[in-house]
N, C-alpha and C. Protein backbone atom coordinates (compact mmCIF):
# COMPACT_ATOMS: atom_id res chain seq x y z
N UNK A 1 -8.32 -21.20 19.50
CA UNK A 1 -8.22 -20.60 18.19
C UNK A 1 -6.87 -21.00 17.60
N UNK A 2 -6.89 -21.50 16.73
CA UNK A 2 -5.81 -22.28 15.65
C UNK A 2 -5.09 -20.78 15.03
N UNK A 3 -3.86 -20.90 15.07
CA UNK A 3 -3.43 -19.49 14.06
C UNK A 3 -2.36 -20.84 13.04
N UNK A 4 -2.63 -20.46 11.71
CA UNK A 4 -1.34 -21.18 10.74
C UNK A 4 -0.20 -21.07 11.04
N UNK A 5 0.58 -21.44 11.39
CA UNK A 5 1.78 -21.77 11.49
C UNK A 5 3.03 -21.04 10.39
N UNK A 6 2.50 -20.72 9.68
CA UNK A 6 3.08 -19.91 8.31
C UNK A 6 3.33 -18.64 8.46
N UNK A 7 2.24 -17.82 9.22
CA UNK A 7 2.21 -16.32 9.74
C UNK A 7 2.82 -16.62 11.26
N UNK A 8 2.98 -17.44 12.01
CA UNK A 8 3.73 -17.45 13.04
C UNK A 8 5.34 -17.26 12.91
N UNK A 9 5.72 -18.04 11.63
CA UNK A 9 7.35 -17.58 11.13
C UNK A 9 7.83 -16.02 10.74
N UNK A 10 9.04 -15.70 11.22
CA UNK A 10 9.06 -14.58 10.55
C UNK A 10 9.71 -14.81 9.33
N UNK A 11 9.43 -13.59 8.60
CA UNK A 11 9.56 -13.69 7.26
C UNK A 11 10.91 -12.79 6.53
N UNK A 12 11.75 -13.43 5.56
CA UNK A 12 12.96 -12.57 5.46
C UNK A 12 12.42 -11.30 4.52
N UNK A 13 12.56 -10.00 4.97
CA UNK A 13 12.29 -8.84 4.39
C UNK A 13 12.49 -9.21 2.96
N UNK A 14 11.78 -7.34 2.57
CA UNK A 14 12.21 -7.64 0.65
C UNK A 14 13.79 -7.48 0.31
N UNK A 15 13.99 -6.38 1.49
CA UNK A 15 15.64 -6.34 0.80
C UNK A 15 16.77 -7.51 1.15
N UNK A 16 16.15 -8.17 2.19
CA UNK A 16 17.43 -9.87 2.45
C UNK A 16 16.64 -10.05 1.29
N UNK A 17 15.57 -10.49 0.85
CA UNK A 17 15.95 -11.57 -0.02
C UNK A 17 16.58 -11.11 -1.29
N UNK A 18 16.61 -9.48 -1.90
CA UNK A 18 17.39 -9.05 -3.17
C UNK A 18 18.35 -9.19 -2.97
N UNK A 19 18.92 -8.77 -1.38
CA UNK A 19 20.21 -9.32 -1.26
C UNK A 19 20.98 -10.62 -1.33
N UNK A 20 19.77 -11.44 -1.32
CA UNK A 20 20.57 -12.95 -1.54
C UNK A 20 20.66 -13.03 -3.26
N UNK A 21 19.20 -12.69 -3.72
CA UNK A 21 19.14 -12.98 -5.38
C UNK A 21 20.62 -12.20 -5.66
N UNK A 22 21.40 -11.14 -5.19
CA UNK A 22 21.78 -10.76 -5.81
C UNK A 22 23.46 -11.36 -5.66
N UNK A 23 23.71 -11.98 -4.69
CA UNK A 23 24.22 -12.63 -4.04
C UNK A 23 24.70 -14.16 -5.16
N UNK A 24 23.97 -14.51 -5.30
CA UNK A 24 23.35 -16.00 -6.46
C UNK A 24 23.83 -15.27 -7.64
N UNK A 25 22.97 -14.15 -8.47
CA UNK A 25 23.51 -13.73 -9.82
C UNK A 25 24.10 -12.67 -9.32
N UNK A 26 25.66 -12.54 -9.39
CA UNK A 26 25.76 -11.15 -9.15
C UNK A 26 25.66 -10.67 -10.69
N UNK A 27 25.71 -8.80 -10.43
CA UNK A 27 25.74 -8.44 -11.63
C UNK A 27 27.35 -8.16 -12.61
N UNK A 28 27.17 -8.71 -13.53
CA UNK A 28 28.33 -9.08 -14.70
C UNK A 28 28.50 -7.24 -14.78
N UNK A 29 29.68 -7.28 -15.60
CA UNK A 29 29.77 -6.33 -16.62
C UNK A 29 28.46 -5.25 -17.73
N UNK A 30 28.39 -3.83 -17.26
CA UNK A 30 27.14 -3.74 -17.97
C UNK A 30 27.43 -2.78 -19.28
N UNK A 31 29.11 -2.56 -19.73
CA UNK A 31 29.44 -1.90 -20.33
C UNK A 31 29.02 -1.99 -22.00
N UNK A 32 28.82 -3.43 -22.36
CA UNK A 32 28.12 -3.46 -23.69
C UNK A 32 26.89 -3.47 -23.95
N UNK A 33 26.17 -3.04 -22.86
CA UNK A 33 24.50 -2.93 -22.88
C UNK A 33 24.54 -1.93 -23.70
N UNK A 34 23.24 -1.66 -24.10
CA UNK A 34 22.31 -0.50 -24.61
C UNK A 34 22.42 0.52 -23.71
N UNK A 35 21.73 2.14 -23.76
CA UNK A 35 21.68 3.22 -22.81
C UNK A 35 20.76 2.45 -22.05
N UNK A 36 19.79 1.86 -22.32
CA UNK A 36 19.03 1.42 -20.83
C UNK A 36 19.73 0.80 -19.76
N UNK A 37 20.85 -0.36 -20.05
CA UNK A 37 21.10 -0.96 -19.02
C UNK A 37 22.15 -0.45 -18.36
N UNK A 38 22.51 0.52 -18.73
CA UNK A 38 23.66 1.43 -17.81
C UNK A 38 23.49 2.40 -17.15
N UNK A 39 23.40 1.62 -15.67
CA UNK A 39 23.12 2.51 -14.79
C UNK A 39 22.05 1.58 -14.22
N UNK A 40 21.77 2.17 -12.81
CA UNK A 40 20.76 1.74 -11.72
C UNK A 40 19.65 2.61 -11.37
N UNK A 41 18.36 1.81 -11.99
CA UNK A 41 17.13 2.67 -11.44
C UNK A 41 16.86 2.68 -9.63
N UNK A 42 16.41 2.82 -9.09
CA UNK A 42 16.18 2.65 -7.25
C UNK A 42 14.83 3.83 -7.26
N UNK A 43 13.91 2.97 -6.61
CA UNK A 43 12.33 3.22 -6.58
C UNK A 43 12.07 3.02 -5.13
N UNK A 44 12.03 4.47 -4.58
CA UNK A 44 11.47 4.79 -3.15
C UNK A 44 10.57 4.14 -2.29
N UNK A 45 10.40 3.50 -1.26
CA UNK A 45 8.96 3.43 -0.77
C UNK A 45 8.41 4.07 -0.73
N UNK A 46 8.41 5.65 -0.47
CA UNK A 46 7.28 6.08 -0.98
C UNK A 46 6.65 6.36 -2.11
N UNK A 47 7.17 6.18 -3.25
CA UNK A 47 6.50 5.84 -4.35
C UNK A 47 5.54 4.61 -4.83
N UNK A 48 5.87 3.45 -4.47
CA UNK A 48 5.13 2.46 -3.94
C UNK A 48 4.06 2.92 -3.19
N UNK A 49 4.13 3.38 -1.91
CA UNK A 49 2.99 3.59 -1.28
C UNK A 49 1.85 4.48 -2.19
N UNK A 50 2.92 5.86 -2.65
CA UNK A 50 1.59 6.32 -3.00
C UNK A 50 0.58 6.03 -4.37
N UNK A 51 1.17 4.57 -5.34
CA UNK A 51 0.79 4.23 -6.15
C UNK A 51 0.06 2.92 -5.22
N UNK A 52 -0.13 2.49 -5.02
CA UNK A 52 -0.51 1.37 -3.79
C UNK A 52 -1.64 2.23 -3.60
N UNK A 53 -1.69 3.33 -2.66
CA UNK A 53 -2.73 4.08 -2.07
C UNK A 53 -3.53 4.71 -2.89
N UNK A 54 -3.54 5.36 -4.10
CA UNK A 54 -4.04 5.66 -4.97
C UNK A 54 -5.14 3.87 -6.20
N UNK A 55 -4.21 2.92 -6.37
CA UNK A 55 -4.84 1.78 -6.46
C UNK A 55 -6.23 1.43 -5.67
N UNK A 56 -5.45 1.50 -4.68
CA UNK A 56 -6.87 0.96 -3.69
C UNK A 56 -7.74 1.63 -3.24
N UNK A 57 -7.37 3.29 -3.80
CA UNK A 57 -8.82 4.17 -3.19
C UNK A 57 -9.50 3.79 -4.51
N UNK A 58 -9.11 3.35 -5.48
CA UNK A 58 -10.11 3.49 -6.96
C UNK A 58 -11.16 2.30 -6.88
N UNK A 59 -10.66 0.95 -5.90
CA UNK A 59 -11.69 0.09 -5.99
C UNK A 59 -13.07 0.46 -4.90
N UNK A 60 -14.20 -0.10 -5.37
CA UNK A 60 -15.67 0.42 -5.08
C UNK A 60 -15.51 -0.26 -3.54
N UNK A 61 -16.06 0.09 -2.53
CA UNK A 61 -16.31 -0.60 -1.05
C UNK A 61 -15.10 0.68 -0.25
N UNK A 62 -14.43 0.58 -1.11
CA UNK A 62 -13.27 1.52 0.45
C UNK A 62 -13.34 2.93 0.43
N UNK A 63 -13.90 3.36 1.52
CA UNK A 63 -14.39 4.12 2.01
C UNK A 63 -13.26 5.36 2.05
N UNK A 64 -12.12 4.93 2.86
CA UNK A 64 -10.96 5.51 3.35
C UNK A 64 -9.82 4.93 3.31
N UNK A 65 -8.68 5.69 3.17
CA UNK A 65 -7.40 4.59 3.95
C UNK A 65 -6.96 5.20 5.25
N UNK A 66 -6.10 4.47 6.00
CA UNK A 66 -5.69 4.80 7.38
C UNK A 66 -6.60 3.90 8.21
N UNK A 67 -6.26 4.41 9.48
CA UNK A 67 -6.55 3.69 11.01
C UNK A 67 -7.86 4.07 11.44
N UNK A 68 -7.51 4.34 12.70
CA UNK A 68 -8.80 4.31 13.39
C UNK A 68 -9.28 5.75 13.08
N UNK A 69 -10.72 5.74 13.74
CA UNK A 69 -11.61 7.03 13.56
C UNK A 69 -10.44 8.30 13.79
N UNK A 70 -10.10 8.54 14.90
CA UNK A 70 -8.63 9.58 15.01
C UNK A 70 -8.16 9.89 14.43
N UNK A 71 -7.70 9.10 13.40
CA UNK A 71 -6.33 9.07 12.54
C UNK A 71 -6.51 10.08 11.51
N UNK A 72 -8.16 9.37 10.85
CA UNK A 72 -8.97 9.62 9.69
C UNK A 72 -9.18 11.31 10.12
N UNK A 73 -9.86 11.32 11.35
CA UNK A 73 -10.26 12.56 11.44
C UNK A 73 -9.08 13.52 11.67
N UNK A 74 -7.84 13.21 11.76
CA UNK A 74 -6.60 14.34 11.89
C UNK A 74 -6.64 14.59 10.23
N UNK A 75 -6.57 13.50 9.49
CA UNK A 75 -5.80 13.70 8.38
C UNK A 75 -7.39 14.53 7.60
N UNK A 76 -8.48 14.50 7.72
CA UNK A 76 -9.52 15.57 7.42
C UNK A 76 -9.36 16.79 7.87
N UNK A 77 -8.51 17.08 8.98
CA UNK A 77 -8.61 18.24 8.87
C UNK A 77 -7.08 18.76 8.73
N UNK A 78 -5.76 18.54 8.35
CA UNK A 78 -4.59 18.48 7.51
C UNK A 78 -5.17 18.57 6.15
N UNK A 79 -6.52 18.00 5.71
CA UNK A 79 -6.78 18.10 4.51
C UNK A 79 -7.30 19.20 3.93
N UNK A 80 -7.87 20.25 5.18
CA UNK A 80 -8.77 21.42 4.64
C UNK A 80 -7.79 23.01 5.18
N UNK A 81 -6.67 22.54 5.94
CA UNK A 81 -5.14 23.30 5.70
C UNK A 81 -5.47 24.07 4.43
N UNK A 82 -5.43 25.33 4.14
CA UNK A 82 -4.86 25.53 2.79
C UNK A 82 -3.36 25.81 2.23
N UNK A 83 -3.41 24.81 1.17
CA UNK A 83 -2.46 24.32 0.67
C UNK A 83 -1.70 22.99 0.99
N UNK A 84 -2.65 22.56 1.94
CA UNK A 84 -2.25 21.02 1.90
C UNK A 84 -3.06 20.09 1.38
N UNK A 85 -2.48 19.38 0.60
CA UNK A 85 -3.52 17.91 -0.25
C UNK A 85 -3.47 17.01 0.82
N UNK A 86 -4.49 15.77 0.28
CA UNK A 86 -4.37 14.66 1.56
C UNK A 86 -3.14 13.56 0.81
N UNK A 87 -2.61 12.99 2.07
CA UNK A 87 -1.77 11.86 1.90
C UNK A 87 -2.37 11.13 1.24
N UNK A 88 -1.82 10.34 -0.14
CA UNK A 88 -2.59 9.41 -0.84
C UNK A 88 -1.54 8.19 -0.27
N UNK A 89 -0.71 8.33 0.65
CA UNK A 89 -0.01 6.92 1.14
C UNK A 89 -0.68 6.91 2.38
N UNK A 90 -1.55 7.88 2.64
CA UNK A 90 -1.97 7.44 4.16
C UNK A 90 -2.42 6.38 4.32
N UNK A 91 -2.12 5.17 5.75
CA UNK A 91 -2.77 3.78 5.14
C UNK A 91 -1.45 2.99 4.86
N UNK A 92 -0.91 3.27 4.17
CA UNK A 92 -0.20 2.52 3.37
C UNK A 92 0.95 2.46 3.98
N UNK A 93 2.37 1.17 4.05
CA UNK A 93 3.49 0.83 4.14
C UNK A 93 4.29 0.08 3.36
N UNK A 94 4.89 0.46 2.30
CA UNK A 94 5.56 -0.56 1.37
C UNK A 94 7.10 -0.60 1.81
N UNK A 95 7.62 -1.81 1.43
CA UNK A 95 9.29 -2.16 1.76
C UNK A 95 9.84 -2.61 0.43
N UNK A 96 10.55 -2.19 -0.19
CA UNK A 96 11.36 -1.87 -1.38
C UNK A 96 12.70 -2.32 -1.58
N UNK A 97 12.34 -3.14 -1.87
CA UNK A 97 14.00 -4.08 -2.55
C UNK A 97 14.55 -3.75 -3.85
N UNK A 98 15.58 -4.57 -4.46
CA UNK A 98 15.79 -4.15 -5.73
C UNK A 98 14.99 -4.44 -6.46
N UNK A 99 14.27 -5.64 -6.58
CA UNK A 99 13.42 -6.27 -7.38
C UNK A 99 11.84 -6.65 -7.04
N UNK A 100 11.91 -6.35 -5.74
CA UNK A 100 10.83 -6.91 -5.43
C UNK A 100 9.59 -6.03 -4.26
N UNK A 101 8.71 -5.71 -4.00
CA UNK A 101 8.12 -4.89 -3.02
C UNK A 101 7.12 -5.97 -1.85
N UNK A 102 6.37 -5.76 -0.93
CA UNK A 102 5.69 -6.34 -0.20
C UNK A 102 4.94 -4.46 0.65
N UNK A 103 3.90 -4.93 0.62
CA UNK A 103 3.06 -4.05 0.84
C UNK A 103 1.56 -4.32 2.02
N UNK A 104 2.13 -3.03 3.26
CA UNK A 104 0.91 -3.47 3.81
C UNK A 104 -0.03 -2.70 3.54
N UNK A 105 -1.75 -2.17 3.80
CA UNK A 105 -2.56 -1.71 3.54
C UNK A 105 -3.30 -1.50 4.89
N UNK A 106 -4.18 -0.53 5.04
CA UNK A 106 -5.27 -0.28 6.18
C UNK A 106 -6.35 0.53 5.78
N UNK A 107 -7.45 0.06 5.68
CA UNK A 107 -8.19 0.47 4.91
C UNK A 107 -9.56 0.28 5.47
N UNK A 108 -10.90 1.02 5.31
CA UNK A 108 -12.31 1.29 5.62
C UNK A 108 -12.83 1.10 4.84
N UNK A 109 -13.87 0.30 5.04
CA UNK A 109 -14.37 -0.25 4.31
C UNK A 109 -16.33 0.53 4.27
N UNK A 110 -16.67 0.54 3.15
CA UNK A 110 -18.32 0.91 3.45
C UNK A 110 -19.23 -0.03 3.82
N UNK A 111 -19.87 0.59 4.67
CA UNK A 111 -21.12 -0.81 5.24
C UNK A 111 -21.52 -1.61 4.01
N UNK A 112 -21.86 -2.52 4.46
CA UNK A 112 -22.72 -3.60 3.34
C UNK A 112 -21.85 -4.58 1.96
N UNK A 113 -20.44 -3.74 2.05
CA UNK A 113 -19.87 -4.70 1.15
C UNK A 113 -19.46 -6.03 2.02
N UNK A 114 -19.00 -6.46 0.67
CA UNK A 114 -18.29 -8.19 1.23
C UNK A 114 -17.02 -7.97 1.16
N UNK A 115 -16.82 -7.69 2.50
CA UNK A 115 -14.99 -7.79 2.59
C UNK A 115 -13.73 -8.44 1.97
N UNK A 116 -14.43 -9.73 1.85
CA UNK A 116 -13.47 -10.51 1.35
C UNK A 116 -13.51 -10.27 -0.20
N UNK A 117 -14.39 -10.07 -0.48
CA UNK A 117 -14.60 -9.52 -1.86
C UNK A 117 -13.71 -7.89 -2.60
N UNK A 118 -14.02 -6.98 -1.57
CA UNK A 118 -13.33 -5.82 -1.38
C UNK A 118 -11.57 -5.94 -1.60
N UNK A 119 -11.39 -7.00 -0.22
CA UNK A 119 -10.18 -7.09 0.39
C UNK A 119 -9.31 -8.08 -1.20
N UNK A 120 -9.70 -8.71 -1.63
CA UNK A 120 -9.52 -9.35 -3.36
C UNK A 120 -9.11 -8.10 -4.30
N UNK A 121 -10.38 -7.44 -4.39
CA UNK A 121 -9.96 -6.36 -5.66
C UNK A 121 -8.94 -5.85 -5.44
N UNK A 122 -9.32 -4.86 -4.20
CA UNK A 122 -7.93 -4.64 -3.60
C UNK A 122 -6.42 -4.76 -3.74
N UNK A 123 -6.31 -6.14 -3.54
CA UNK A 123 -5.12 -6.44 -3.62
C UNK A 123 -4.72 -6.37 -4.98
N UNK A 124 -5.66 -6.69 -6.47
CA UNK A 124 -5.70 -7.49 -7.53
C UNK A 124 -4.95 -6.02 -8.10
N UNK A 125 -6.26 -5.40 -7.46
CA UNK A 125 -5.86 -3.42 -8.26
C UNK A 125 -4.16 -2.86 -7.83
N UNK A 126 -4.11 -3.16 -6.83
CA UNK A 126 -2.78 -2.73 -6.26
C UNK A 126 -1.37 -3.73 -6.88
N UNK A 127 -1.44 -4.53 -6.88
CA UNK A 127 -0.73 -5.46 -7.56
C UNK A 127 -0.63 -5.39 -9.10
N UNK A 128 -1.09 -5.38 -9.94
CA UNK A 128 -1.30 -4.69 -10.95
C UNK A 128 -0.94 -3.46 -11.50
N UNK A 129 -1.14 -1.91 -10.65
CA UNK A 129 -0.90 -0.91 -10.99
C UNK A 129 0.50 -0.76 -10.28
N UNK A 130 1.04 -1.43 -9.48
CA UNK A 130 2.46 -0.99 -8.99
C UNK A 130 3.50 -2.19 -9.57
N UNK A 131 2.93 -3.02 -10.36
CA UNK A 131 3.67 -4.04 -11.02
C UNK A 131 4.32 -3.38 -12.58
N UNK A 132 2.97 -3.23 -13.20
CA UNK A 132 2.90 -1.94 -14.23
C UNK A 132 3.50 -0.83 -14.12
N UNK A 133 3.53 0.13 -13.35
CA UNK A 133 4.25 1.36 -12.84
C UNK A 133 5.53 0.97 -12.37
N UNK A 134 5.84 0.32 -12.01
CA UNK A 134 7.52 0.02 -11.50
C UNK A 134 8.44 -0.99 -11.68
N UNK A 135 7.82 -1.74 -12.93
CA UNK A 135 8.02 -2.96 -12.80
C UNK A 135 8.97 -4.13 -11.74
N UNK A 136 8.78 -3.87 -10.30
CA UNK A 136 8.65 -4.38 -9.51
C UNK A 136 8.14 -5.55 -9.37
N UNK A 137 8.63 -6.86 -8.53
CA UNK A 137 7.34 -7.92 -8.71
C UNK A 137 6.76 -7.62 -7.07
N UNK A 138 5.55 -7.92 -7.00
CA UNK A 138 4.72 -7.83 -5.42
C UNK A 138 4.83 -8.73 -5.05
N UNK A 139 5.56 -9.12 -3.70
CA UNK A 139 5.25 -10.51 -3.30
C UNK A 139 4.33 -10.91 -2.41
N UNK A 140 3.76 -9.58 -1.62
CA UNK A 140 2.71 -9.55 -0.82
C UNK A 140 2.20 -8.61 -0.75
N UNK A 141 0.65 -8.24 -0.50
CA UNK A 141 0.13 -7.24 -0.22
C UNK A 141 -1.35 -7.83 1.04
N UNK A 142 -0.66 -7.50 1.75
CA UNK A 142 -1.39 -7.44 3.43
C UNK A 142 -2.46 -6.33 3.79
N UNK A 143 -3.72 -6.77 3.99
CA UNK A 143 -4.75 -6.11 4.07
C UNK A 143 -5.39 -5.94 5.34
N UNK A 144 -5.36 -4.90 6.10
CA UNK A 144 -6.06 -4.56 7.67
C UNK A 144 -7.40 -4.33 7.21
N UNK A 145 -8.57 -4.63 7.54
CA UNK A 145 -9.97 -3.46 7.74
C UNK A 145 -10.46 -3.20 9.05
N UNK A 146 -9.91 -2.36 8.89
CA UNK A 146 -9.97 -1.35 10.47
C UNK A 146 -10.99 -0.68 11.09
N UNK A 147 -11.63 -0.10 9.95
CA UNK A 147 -13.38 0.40 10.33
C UNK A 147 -14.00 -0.40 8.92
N UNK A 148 -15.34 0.03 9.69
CA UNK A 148 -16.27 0.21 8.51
C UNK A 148 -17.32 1.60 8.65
N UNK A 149 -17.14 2.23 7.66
CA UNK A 149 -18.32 3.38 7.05
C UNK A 149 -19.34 3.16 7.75
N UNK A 150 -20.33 3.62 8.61
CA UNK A 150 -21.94 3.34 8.51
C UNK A 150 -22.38 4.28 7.89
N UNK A 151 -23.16 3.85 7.27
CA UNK A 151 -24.39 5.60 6.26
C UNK A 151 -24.44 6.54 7.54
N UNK A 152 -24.47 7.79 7.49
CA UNK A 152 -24.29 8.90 7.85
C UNK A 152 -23.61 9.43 8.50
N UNK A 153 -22.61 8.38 8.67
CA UNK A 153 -21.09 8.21 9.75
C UNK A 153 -20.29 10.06 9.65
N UNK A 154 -20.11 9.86 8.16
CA UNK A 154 -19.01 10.81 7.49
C UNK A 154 -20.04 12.63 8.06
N UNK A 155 -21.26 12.33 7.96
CA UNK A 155 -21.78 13.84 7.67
C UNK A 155 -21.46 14.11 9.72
N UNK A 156 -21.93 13.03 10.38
CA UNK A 156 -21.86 13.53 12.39
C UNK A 156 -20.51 13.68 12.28
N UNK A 157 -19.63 13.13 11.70
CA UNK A 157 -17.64 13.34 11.77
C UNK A 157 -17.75 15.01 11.25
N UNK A 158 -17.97 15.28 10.10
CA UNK A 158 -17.16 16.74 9.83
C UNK A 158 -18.21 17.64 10.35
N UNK A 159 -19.19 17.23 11.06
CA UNK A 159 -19.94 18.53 11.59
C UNK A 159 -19.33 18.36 13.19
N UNK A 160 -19.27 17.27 13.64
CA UNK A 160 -18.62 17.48 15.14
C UNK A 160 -16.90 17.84 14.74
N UNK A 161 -16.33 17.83 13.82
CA UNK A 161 -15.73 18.64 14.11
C UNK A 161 -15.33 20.69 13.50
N UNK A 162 -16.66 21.02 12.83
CA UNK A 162 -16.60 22.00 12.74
C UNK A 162 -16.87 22.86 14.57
N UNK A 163 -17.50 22.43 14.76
CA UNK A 163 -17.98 22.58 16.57
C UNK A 163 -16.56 23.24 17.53
């Protein structure tokens, strides 16, 4: 089995490389800007994630986000806690530079779609709404599918675990 040679390199994080861009231009004087440019915005990873995670539950095929059956089924029942909502970053890992994000994903998919098809929107939706929302640029967004849904999967899960 051949693996590319490309994913065998490691790769310099998001924040080396802002640190080099920033390195190359440093920043000038920002005292004759406008009120916008004075001062420094700084955008959390978890804000990323949970705009990321919210993206990709909206496209059609994904079932869930997160890992394996386990994972899913802890965070179902953290979900019926009262007063706890579910993680909308569950799933999700973003790394946050000044300028730039890279984002991984883990995600379930429903029987019968076309993954690669899924695993596209996906990215297209997520890239898009956290480009828009933060104006951030994405330089990657990395996609796991970890399960897949079978039809009546979800109803034997929350009755074995009412039991």
């Amino acid at each position: 089995m051949s693996q590319n040679t490309a994913h065998n390199q490691p790769r310099a994080s998001v924040r080396e490389q802002s640190d080099r861009e920033r390195e190359r231009h440093p920043v000038g004087s920002r005292a004759g800007g406008g009120p916008g440019s004075r001062g420094l915005t700084t955008i959390a990873d978890g804000v990323v994630e949970k705009i990321a995670g919210m993206a990709a539950r909206d496209v059609i095929g994904v079932h869930a986000m997160g890992g394996t059956g386990m994972a899913r089924t802890f965070g179902a029942v953290r979900e019926r806690v009262p007063g706890r909502s579910r993680s909308v970053s569950q799933g999700v890992k973003a790394e946050v530079g000044e300028t730039q994000t890279a984002i991984d994903l883990d995600i379930v998919i429903d029987y019968g779609v076309a993954i690669a098809d899924v695993a596209g929107s996906v990215r297209e939706h997520v890239i898009s709404a956290v480009e828009r929302m933060t104006g951030l640029e994405v330089v990657e967004v990395n996609i796991v599918v970890s399960d897949v849904n079978l039809p009546g999967e979800e109803n034997e899960d929350s009755q074995s675990q009412l039991r």
